[in-house]
Protein backbone atom coordinates (compact mmCIF):
# COMPACT_ATOMS: atom_id res chain seq x y z
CA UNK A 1 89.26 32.78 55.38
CA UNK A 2 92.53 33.20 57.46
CA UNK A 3 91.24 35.90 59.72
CA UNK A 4 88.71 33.41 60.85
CA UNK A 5 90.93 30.64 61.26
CA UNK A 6 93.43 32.99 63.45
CA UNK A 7 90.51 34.70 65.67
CA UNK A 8 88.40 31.78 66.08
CA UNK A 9 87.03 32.89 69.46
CA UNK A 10 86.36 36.47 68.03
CA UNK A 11 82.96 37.87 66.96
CA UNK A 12 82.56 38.15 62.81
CA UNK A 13 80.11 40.59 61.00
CA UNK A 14 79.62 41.25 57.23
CA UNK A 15 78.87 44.95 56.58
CA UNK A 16 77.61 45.98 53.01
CA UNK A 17 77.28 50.01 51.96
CA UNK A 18 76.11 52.26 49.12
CA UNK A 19 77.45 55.34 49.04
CA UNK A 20 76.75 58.02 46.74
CA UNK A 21 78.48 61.86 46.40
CA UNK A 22 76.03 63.86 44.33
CA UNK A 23 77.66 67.83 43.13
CA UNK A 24 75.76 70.32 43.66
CA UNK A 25 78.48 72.74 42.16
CA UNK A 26 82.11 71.95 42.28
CA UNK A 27 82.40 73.14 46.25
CA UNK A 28 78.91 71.55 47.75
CA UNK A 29 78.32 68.13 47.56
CA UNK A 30 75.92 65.98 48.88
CA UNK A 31 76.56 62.56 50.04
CA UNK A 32 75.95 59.69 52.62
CA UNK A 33 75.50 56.30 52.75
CA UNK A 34 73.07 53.22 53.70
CA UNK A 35 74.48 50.25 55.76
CA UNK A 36 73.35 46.55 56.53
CA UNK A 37 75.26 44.88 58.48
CA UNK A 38 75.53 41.28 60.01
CA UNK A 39 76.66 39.74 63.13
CA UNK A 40 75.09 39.25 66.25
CA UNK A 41 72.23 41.14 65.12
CA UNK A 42 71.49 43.13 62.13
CA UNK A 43 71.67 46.41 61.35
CA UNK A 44 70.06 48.66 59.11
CA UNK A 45 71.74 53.04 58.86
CA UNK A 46 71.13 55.55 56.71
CA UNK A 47 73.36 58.57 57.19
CA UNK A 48 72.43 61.77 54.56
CA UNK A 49 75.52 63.76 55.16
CA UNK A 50 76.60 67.49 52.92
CA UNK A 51 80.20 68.25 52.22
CA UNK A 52 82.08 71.46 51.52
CA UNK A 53 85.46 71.20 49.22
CA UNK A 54 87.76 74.05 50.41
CA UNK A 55 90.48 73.19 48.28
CA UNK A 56 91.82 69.60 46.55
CA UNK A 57 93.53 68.95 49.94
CA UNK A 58 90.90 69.99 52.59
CA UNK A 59 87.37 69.81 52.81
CA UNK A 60 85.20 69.52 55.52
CA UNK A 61 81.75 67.57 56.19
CA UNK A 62 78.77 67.66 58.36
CA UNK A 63 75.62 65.03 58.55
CA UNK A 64 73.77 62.60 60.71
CA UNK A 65 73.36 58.50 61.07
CA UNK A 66 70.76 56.49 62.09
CA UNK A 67 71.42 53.03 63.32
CA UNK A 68 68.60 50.66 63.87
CA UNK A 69 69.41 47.32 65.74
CA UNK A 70 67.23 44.25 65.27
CA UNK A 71 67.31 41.49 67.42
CA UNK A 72 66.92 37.63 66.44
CA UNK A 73 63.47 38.18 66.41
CA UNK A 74 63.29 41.07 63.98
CA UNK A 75 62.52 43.47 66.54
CA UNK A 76 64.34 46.78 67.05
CA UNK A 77 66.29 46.49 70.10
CA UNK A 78 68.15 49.57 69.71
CA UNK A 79 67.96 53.25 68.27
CA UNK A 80 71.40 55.53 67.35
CA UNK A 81 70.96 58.38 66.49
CA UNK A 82 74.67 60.24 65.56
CA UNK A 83 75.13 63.79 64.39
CA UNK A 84 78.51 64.39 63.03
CA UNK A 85 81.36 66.90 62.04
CA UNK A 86 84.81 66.36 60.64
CA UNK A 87 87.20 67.64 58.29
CA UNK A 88 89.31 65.64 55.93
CA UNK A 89 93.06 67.00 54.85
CA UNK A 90 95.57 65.28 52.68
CA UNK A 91 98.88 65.35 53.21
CA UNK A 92 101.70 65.26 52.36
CA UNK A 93 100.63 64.69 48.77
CA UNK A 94 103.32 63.50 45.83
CA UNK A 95 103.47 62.01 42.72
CA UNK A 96 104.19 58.34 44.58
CA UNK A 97 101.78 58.29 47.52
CA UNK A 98 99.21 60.59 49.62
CA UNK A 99 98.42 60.54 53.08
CA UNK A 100 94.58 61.16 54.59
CA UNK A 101 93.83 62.74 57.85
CA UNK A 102 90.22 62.09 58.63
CA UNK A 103 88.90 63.83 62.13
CA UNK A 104 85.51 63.24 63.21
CA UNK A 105 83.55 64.32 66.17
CA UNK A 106 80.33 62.34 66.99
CA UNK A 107 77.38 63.24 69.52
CA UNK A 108 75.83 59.87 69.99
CA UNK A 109 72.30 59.62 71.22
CA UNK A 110 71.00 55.79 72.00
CA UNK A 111 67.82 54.15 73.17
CA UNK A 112 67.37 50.49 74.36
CA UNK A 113 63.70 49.76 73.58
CA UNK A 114 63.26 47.25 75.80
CA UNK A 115 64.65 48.65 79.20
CA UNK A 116 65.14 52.54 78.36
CA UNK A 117 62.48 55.44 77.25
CA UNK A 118 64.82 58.65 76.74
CA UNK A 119 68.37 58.50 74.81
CA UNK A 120 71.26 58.27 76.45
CA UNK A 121 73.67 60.82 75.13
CA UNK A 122 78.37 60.69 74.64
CA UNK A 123 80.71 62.28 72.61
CA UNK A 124 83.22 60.54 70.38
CA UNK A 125 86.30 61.31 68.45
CA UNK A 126 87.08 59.56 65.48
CA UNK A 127 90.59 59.82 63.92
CA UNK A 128 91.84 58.10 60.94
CA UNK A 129 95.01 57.82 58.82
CA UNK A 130 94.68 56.30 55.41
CA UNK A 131 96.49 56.41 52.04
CA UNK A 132 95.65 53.94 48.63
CA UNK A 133 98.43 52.42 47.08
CA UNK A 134 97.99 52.30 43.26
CA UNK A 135 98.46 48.79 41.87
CA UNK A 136 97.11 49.14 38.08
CA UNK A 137 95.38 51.69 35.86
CA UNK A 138 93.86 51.39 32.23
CA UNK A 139 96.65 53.45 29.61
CA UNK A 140 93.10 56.03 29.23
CA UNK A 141 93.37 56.40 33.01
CA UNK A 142 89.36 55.75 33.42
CA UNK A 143 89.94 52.33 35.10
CA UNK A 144 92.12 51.57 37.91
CA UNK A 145 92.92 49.14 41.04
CA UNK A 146 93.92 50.30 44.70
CA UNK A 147 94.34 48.85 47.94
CA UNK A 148 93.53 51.11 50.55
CA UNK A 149 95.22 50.75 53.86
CA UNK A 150 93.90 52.70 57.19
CA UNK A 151 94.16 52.69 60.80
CA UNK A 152 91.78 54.43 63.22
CA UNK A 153 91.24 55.39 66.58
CA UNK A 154 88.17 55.79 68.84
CA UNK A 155 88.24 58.13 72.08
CA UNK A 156 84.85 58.37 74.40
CA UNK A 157 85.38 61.75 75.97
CA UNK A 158 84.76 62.36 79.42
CA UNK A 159 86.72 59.37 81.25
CA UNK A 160 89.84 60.57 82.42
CA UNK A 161 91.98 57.78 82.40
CA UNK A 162 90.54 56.35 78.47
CA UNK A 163 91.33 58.15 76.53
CA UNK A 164 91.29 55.40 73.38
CA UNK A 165 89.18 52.76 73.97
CA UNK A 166 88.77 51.43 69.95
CA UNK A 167 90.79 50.99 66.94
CA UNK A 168 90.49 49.54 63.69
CA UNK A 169 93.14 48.15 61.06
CA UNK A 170 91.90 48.36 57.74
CA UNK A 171 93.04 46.76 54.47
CA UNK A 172 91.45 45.91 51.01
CA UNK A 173 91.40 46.31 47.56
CA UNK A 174 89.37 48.59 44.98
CA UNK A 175 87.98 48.61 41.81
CA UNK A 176 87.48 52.13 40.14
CA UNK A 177 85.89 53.65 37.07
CA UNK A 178 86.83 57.07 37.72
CA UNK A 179 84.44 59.78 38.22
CA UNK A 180 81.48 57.11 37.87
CA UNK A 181 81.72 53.75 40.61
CA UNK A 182 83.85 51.81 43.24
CA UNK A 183 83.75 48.66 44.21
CA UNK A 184 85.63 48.14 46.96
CA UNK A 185 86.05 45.06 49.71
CA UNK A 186 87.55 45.49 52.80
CA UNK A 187 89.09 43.50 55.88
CA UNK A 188 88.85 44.98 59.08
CA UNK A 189 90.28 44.36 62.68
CA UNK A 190 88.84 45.78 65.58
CA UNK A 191 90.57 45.84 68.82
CA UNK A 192 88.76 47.20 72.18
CA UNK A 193 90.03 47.99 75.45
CA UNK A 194 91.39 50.36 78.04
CA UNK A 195 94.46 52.47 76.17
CA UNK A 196 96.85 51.06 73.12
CA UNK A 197 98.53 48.62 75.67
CA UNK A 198 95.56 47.03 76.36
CA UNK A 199 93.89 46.30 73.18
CA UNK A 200 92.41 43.01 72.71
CA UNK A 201 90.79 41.86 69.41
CA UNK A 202 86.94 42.24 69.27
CA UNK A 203 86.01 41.73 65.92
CA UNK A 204 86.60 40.49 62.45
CA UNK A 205 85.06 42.60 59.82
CA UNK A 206 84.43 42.27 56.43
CA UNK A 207 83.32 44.72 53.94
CA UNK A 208 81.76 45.54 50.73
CA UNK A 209 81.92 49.27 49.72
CA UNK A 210 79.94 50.66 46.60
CA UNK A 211 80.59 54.32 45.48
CA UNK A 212 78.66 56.12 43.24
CA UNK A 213 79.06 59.40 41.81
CA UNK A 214 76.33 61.66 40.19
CA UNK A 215 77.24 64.93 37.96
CA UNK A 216 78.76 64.74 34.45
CA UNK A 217 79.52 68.01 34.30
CA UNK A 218 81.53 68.62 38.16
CA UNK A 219 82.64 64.50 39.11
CA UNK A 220 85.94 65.14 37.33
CA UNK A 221 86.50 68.74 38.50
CA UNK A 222 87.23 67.70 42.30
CA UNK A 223 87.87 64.01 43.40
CA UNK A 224 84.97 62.41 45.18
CA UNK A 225 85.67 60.28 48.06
């Protein structure tokens, strides 16, 4: 409860997901996710997303959200619609830790309902930086607990003088049975503004994460996500 105590003034939303990575073979995959999250209003996304491992250390990803915002009177007050590409790399890589580069580019498309007919379109980069830092695994090696750590940034392009205008702190702990389900619960700190020195914090975040993988044969050839 201390992030609540400490931001008392600051918006709070719970976000729940279910994400699933299904193999195809061991270098297409199939995933996405599906989102409900609660705050101000609610929000209901469903992303189906594809994935292409190059290697262990680099793969890269393509897909497309869709955000629906409901109002307090269950009405849909707002339509996203987000096509996506990124690539994810890892490194450096040792026995101790790993590090995560995660570059996105987003074209967002988005529709008011109640004052807008035709979407309004932007372009967004997403960068993040992320590693897991192993606290305990089962002497088999099938069970295991993490805390994953990140920080990202948000950039709108097309205003010259903002060029980040988001960022997130992230910090949590996980629950793994490898190659089958994740539990995961996250904190997460939003900050918004006009450039790093100007950051002030918007949100308080929490987050439950469920991964699920699909494929006996190919989930414990390559790592899922």
């Amino acid at each position: 409860m201390f992030p609540l105590v400490v931001f008392s003034q600051v918006k709070n939303e719970v976000w729940t997901d279910y994400i699933h990575n299904h193999y195809i073979n061991s270098k297409w995959i199939l995933f996405g996710d599906a989102t409900f999250r609660i705050g101000e209003n609610y929000v209901v996304g469903i992303r189906p997303s594809v994935k292409y491992i190059l290697s262990n250390r680099v793969s890269f990803r393509a897909g497309i959200g869709n955000n629906y915002t409901f109002d307090s009177k269950d009405n849909i007050s707002n339509i996203e619609i987000r096509p996506w590409q990124g690539v994810r790399a890892v490194w450096p890589s040792t026995g101790v830790f790993a590090i995560q580069h995660y570059v996105r580019v987003e074209e967002q498309y988005t529709s008011n309902s109640f004052t807008q007919d035709d979407f309004e379109g932007s372009i967004r980069l997403r960068y993040q930086l992320g590693t897991d830092v192993d606290i305990w695994e089962s002497a088999s090696g099938d069970h295991e607990v993490n805390m994953p750590l990140e920080y990202e940034v948000f950039s709108t392009l097309g205003y010259e003088d903002l060029y980040i205008n988001r960022d997130r702190f992230i910090a949590g702990i996980s629950y793994k049975i490898r190659g089958f389900i994740t539990i995961e619960f996250n904190y997460v700190l939003q900050r918004e503004g006009e450039g790093l020195r100007n950051m002030n914090t918007d949100k308080n975040i929490y987050r439950i994460r469920i991964r699920q993988t699909f494929s006996e044969k190919l989930k414990k050839v390559v790592p899922a996500d």
